[in-house]
PDB file of N, CA and C in Angstrom:
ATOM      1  N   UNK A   1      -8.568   0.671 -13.996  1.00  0.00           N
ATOM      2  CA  UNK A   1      -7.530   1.336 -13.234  1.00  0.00           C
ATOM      3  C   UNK A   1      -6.214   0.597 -13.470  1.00  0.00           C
ATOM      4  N   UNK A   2      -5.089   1.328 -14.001  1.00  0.00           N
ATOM      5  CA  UNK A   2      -3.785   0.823 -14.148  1.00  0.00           C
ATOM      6  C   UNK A   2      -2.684   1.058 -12.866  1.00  0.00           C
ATOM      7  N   UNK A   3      -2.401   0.388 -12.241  1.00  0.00           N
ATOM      8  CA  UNK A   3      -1.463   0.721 -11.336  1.00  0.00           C
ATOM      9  C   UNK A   3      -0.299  -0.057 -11.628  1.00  0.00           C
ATOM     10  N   UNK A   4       0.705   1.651 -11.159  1.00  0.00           N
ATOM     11  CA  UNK A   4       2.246   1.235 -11.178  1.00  0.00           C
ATOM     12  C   UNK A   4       2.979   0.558  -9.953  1.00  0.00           C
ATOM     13  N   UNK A   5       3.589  -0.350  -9.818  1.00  0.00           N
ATOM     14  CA  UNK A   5       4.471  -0.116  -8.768  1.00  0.00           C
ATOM     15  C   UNK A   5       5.859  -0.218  -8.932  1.00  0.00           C
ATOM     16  N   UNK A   6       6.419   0.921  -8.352  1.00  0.00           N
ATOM     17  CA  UNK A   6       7.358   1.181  -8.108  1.00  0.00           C
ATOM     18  C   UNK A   6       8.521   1.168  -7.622  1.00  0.00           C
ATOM     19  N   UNK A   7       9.784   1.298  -7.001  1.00  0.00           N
ATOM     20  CA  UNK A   7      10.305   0.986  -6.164  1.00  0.00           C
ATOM     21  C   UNK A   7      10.004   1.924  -4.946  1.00  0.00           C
ATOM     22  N   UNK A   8       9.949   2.764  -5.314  1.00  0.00           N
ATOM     23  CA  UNK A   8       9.423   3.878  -3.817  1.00  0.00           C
ATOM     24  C   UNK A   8       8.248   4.720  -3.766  1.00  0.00           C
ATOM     25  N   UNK A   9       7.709   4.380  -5.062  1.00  0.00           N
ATOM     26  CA  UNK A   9       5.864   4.929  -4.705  1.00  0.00           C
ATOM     27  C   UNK A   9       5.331   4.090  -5.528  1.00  0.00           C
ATOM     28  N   UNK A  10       4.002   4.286  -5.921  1.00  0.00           N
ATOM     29  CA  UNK A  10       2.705   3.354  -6.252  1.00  0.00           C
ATOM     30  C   UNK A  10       1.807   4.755  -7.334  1.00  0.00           C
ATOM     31  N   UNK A  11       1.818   4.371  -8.694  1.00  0.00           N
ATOM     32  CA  UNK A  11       1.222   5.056  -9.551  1.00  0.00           C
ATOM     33  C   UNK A  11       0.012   4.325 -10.074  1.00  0.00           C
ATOM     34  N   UNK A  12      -1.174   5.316  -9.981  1.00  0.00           N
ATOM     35  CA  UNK A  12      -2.882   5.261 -10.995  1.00  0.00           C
ATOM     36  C   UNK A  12      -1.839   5.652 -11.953  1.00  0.00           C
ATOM     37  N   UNK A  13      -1.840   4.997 -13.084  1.00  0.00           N
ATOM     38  CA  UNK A  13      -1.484   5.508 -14.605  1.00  0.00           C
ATOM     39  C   UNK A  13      -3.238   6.504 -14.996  1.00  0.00           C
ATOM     40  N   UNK A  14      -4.193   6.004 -14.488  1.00  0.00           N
ATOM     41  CA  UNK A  14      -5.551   6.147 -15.182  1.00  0.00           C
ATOM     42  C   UNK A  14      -6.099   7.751 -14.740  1.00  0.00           C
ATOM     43  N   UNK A  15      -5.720   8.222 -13.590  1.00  0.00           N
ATOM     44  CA  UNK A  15      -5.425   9.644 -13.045  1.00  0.00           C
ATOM     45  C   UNK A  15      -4.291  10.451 -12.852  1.00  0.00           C
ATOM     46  N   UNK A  16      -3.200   9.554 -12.561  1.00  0.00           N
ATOM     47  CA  UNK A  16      -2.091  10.254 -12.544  1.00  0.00           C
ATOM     48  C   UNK A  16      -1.891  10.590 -10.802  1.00  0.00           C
ATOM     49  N   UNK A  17      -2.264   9.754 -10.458  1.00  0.00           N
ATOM     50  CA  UNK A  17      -1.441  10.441  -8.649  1.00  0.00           C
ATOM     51  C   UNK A  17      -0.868   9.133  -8.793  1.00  0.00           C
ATOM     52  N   UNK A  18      -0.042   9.650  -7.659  1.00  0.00           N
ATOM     53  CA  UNK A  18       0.880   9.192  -6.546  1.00  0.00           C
ATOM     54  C   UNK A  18       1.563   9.124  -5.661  1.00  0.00           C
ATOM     55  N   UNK A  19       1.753   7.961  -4.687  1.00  0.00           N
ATOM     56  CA  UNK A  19       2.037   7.902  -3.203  1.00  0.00           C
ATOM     57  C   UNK A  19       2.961   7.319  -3.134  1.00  0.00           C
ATOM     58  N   UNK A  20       4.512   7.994  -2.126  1.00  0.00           N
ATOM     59  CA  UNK A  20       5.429   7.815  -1.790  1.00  0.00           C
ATOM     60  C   UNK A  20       5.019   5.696  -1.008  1.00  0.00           C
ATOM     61  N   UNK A  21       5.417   4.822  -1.021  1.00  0.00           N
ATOM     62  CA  UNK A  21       5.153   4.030   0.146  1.00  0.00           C
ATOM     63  C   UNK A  21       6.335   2.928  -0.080  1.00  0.00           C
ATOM     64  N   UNK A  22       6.734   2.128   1.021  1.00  0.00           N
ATOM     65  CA  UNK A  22       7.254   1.457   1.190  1.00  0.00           C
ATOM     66  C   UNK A  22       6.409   0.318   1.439  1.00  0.00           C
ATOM     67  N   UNK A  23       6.695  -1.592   1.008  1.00  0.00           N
ATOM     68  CA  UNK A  23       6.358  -2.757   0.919  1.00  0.00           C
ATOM     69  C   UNK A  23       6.760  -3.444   2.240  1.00  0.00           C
ATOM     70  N   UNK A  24       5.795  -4.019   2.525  1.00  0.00           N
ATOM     71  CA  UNK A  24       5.815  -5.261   3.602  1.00  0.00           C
ATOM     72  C   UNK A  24       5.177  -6.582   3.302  1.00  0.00           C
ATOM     73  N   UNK A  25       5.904  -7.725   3.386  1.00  0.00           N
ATOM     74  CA  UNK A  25       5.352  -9.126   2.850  1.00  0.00           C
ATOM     75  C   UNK A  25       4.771  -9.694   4.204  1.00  0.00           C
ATOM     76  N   UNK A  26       3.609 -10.426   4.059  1.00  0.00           N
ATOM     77  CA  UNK A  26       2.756 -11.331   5.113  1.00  0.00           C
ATOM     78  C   UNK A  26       3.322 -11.186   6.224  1.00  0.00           C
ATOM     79  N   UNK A  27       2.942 -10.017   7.050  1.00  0.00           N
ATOM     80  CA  UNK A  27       2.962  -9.147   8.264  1.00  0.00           C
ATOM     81  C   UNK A  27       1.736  -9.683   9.041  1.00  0.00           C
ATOM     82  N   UNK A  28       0.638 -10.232   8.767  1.00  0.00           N
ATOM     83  CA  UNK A  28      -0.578 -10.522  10.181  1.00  0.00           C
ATOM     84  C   UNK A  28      -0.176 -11.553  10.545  1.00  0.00           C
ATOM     85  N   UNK A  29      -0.742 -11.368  11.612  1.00  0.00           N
ATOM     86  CA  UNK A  29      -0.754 -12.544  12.219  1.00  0.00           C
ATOM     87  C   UNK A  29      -1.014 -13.744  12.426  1.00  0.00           C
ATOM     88  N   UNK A  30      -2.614 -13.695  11.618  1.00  0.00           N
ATOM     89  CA  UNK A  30      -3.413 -14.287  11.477  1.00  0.00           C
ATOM     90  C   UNK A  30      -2.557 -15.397  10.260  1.00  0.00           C
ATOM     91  N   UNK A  31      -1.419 -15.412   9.927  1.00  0.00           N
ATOM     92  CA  UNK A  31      -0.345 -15.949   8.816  1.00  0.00           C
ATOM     93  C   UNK A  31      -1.203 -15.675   7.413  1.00  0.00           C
ATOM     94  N   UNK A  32      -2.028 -15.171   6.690  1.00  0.00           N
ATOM     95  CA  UNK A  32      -2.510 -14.912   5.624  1.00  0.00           C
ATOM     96  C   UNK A  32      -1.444 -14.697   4.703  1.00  0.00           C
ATOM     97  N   UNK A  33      -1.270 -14.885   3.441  1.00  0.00           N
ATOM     98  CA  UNK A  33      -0.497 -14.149   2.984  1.00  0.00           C
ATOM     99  C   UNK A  33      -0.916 -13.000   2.440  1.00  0.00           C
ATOM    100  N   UNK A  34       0.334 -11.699   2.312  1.00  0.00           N
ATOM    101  CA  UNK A  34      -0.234 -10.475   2.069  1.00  0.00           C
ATOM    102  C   UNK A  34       0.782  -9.685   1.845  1.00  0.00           C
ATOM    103  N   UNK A  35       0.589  -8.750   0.506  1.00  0.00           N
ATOM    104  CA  UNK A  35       1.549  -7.693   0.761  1.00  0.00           C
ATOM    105  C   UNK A  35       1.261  -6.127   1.175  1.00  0.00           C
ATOM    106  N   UNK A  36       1.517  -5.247   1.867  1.00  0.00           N
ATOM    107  CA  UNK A  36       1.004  -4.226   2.948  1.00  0.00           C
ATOM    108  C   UNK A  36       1.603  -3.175   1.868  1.00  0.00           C
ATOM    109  N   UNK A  37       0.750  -2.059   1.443  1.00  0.00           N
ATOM    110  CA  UNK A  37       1.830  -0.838   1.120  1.00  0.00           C
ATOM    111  C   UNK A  37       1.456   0.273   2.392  1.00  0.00           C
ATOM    112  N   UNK A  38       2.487   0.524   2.839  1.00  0.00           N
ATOM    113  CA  UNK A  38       2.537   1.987   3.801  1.00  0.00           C
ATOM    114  C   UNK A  38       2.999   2.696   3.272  1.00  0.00           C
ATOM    115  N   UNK A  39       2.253   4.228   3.143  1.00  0.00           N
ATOM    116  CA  UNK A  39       2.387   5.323   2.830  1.00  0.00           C
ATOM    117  C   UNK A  39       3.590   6.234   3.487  1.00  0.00           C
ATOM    118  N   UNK A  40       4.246   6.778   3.081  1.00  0.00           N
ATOM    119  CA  UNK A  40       5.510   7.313   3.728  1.00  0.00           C
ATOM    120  C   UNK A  40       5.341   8.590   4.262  1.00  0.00           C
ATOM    121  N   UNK A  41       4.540   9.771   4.149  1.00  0.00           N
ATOM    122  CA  UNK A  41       3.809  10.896   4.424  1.00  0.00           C
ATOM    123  C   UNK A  41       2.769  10.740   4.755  1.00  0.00           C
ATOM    124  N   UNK A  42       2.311  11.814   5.426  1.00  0.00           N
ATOM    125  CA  UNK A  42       0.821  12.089   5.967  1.00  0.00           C
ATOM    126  C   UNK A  42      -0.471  12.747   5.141  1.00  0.00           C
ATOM    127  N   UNK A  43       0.082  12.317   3.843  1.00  0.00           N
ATOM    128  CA  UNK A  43      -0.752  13.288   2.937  1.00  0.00           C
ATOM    129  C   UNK A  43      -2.225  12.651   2.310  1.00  0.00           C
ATOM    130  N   UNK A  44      -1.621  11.359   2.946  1.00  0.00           N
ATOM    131  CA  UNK A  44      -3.322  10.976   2.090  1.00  0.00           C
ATOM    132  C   UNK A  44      -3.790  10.606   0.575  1.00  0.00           C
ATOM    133  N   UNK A  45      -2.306  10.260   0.199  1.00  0.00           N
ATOM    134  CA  UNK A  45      -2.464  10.451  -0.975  1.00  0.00           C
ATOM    135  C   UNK A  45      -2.023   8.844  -1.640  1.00  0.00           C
ATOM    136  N   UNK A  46      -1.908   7.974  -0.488  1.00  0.00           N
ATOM    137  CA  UNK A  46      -2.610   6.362  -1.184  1.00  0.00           C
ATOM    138  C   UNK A  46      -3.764   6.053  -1.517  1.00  0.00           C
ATOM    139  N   UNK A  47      -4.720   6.899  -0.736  1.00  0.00           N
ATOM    140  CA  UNK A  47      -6.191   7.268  -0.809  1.00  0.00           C
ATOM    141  C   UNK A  47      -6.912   7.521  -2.280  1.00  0.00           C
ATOM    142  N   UNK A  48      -6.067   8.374  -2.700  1.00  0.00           N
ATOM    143  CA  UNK A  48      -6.375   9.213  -4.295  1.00  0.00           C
ATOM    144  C   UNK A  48      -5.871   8.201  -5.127  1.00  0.00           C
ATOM    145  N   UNK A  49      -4.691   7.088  -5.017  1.00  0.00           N
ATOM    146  CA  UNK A  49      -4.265   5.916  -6.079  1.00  0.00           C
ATOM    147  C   UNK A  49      -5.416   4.928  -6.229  1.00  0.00           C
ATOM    148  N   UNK A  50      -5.481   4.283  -4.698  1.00  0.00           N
ATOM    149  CA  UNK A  50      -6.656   3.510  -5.212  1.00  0.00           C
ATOM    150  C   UNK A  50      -8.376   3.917  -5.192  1.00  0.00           C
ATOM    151  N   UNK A  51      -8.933   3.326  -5.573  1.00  0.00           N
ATOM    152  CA  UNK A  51     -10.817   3.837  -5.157  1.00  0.00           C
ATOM    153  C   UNK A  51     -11.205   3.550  -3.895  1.00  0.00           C
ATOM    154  N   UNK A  52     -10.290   2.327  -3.517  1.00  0.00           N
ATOM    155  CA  UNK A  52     -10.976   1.559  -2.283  1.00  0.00           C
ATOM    156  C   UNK A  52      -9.894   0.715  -1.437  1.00  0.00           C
ATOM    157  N   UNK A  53     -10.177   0.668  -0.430  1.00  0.00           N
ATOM    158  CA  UNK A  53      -9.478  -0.540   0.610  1.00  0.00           C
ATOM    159  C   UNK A  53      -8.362   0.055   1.562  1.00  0.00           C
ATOM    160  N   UNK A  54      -8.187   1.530   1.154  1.00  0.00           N
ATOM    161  CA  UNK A  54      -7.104   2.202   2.017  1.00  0.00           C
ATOM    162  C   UNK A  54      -7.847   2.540   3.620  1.00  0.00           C
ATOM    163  N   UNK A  55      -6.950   2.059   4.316  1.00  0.00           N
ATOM    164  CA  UNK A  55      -7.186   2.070   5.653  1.00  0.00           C
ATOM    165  C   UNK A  55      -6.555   3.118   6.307  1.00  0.00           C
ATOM    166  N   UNK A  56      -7.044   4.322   7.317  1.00  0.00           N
ATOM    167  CA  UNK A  56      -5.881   4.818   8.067  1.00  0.00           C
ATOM    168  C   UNK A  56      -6.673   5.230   9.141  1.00  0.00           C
ATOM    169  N   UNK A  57      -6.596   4.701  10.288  1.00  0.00           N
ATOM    170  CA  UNK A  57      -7.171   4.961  11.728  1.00  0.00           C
ATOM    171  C   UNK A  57      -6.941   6.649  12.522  1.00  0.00           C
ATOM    172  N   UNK A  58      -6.154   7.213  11.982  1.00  0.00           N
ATOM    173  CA  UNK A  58      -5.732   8.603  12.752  1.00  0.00           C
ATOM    174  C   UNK A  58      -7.075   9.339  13.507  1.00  0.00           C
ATOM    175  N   UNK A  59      -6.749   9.659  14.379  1.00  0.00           N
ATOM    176  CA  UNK A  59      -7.703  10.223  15.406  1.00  0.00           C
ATOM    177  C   UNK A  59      -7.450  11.746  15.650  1.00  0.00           C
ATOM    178  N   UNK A  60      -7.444  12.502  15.231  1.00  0.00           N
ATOM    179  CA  UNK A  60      -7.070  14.100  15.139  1.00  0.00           C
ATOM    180  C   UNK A  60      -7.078  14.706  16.756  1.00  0.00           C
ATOM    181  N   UNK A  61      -8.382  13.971  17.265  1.00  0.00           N
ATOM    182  CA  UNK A  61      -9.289  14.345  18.712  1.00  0.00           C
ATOM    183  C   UNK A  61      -7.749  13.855  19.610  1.00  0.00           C
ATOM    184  N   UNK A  62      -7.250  13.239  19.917  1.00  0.00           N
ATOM    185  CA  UNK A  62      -6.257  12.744  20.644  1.00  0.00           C
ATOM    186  C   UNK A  62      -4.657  12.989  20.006  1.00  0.00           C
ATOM    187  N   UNK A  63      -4.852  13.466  19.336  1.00  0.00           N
ATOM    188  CA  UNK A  63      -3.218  13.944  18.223  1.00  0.00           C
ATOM    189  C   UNK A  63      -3.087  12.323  17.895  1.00  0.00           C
ATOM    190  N   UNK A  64      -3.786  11.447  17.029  1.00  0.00           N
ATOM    191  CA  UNK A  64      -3.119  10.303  16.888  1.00  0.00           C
ATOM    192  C   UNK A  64      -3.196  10.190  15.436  1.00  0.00           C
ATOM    193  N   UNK A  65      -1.629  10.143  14.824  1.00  0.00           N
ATOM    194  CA  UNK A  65      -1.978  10.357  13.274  1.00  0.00           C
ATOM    195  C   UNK A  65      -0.799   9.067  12.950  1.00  0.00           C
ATOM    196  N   UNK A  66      -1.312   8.043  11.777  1.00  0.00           N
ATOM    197  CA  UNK A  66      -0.709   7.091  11.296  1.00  0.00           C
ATOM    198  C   UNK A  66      -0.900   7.258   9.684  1.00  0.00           C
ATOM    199  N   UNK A  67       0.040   7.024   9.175  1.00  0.00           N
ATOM    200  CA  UNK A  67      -0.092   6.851   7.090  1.00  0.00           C
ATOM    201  C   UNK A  67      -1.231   5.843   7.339  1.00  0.00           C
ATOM    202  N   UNK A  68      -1.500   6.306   5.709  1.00  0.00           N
ATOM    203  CA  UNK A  68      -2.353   4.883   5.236  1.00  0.00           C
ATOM    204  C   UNK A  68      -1.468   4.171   4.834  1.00  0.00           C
ATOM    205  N   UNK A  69      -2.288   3.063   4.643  1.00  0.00           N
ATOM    206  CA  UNK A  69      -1.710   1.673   4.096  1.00  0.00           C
ATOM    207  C   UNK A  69      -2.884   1.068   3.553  1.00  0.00           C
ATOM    208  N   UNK A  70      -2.801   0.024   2.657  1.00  0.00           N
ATOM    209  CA  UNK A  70      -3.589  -0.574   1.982  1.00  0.00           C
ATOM    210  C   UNK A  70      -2.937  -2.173   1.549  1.00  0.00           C
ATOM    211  N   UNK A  71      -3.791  -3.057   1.772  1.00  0.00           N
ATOM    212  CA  UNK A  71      -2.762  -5.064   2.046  1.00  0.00           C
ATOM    213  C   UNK A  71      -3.937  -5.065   0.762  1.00  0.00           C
ATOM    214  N   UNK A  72      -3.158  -6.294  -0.061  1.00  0.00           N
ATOM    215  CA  UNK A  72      -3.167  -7.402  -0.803  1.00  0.00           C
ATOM    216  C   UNK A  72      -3.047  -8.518  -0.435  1.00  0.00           C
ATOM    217  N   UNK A  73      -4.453  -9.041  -0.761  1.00  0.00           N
ATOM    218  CA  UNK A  73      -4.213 -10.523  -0.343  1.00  0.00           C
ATOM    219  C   UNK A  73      -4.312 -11.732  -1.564  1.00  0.00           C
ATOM    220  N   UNK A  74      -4.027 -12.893  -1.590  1.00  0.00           N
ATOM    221  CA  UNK A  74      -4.013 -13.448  -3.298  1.00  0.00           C
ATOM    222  C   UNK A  74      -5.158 -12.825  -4.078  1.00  0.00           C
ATOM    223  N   UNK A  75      -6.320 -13.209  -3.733  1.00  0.00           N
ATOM    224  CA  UNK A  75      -7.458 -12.798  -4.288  1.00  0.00           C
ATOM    225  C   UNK A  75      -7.419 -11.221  -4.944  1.00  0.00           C
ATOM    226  N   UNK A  76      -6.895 -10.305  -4.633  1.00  0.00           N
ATOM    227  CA  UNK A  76      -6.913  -8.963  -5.429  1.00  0.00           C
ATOM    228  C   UNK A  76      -6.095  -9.201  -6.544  1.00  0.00           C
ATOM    229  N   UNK A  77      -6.579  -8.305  -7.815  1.00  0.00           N
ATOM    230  CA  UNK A  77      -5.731  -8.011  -8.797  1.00  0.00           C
ATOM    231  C   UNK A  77      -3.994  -7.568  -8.785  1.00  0.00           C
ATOM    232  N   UNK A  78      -4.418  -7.092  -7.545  1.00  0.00           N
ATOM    233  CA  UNK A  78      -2.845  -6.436  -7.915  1.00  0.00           C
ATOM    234  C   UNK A  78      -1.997  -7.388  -7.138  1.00  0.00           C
ATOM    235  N   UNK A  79      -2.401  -8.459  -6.179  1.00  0.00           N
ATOM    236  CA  UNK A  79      -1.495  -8.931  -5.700  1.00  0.00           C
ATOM    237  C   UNK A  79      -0.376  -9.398  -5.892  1.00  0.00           C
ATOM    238  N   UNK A  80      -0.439  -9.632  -7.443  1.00  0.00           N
ATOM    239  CA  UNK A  80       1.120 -10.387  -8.140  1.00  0.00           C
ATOM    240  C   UNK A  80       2.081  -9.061  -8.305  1.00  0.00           C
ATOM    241  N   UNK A  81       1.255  -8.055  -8.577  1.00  0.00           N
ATOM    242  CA  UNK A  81       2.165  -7.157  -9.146  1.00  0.00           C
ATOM    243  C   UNK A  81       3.026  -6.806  -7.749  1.00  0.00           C
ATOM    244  N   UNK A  82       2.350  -6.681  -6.667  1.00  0.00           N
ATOM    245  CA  UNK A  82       2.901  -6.144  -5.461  1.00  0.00           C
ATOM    246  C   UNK A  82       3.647  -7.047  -4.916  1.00  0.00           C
ATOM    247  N   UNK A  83       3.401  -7.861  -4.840  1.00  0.00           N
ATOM    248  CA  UNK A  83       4.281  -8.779  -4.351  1.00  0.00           C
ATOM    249  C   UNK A  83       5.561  -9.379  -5.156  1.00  0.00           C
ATOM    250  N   UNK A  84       5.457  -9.285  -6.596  1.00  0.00           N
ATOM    251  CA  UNK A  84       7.154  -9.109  -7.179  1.00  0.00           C
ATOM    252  C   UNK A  84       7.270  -7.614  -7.044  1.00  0.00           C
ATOM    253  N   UNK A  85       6.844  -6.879  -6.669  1.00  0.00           N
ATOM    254  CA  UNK A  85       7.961  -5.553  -6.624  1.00  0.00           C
ATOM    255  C   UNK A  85       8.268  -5.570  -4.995  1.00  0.00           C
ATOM    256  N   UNK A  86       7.727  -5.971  -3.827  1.00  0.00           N
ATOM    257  CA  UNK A  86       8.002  -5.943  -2.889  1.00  0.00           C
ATOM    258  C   UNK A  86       9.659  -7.236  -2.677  1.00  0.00           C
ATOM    259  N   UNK A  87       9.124  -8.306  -3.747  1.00  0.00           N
ATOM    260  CA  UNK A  87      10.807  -9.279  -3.745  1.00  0.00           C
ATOM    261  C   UNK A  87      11.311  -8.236  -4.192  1.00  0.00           C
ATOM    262  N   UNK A  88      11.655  -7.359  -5.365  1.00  0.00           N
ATOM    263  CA  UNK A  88      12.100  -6.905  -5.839  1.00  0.00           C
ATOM    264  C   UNK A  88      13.514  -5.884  -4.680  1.00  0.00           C
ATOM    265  N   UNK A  89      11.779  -5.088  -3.866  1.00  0.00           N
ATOM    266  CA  UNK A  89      12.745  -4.374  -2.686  1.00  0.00           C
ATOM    267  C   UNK A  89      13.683  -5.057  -1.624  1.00  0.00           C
ATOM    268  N   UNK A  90      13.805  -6.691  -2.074  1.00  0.00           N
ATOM    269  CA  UNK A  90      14.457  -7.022  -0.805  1.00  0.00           C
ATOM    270  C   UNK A  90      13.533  -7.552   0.408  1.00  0.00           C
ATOM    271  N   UNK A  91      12.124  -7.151   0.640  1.00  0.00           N
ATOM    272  CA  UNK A  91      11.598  -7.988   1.347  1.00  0.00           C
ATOM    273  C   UNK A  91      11.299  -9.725   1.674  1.00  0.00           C
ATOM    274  N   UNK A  92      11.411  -9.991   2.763  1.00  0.00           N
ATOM    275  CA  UNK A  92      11.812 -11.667   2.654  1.00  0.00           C
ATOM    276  C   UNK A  92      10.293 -12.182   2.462  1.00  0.00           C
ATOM    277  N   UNK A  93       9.833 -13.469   2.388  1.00  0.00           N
ATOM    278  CA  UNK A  93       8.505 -13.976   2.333  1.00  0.00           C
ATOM    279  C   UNK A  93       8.750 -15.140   3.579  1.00  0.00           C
TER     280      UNK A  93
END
């Protein structure tokens, strides 16, 4: 799997989707380091970039709807890539 990142979405070169999202640098709390992509629409379609690890809690039963997002932590492949394009956007570390 080849992934792009972007300045304002996140490309599978290997299928061809992609998801609008915006970058966040080491956001838990827990101080881990990490970079967060949030999805900018409700479409579900960070889901279709990667195979795995996309998270999105929305609860339909209660109207509770949140984007996905999907974190990098050192240990993943993509973490270097995400994390110079997230300096890139201006996010602080």
């Amino acid at each position: 799997m080849i992934i792009q990142f972007n300045k304002h979405a996140v490309v599978n070169k290997t299928n061809g989707e992609k998801a609008k999202v915006f970058y966040s640098l080491n956001n838990r709390i827990d101080g881990r380091e990490c970079v967060t992509l949030y999805e900018k629409e409700y479409k579900r379609n960070l889901q279709k970039v990667f195979d795995s690890g996309v998270k999105n809690d929305s609860d339909s039963m209660t109207d509770y709807f949140e984007t996905s997002r999907i974190t990098f932590f050192k240990d993943s492949p993509f973490y270097e890539k995400a994390k110079e394009r997230a300096l890139q956007n201006g996010c602080k570390e």
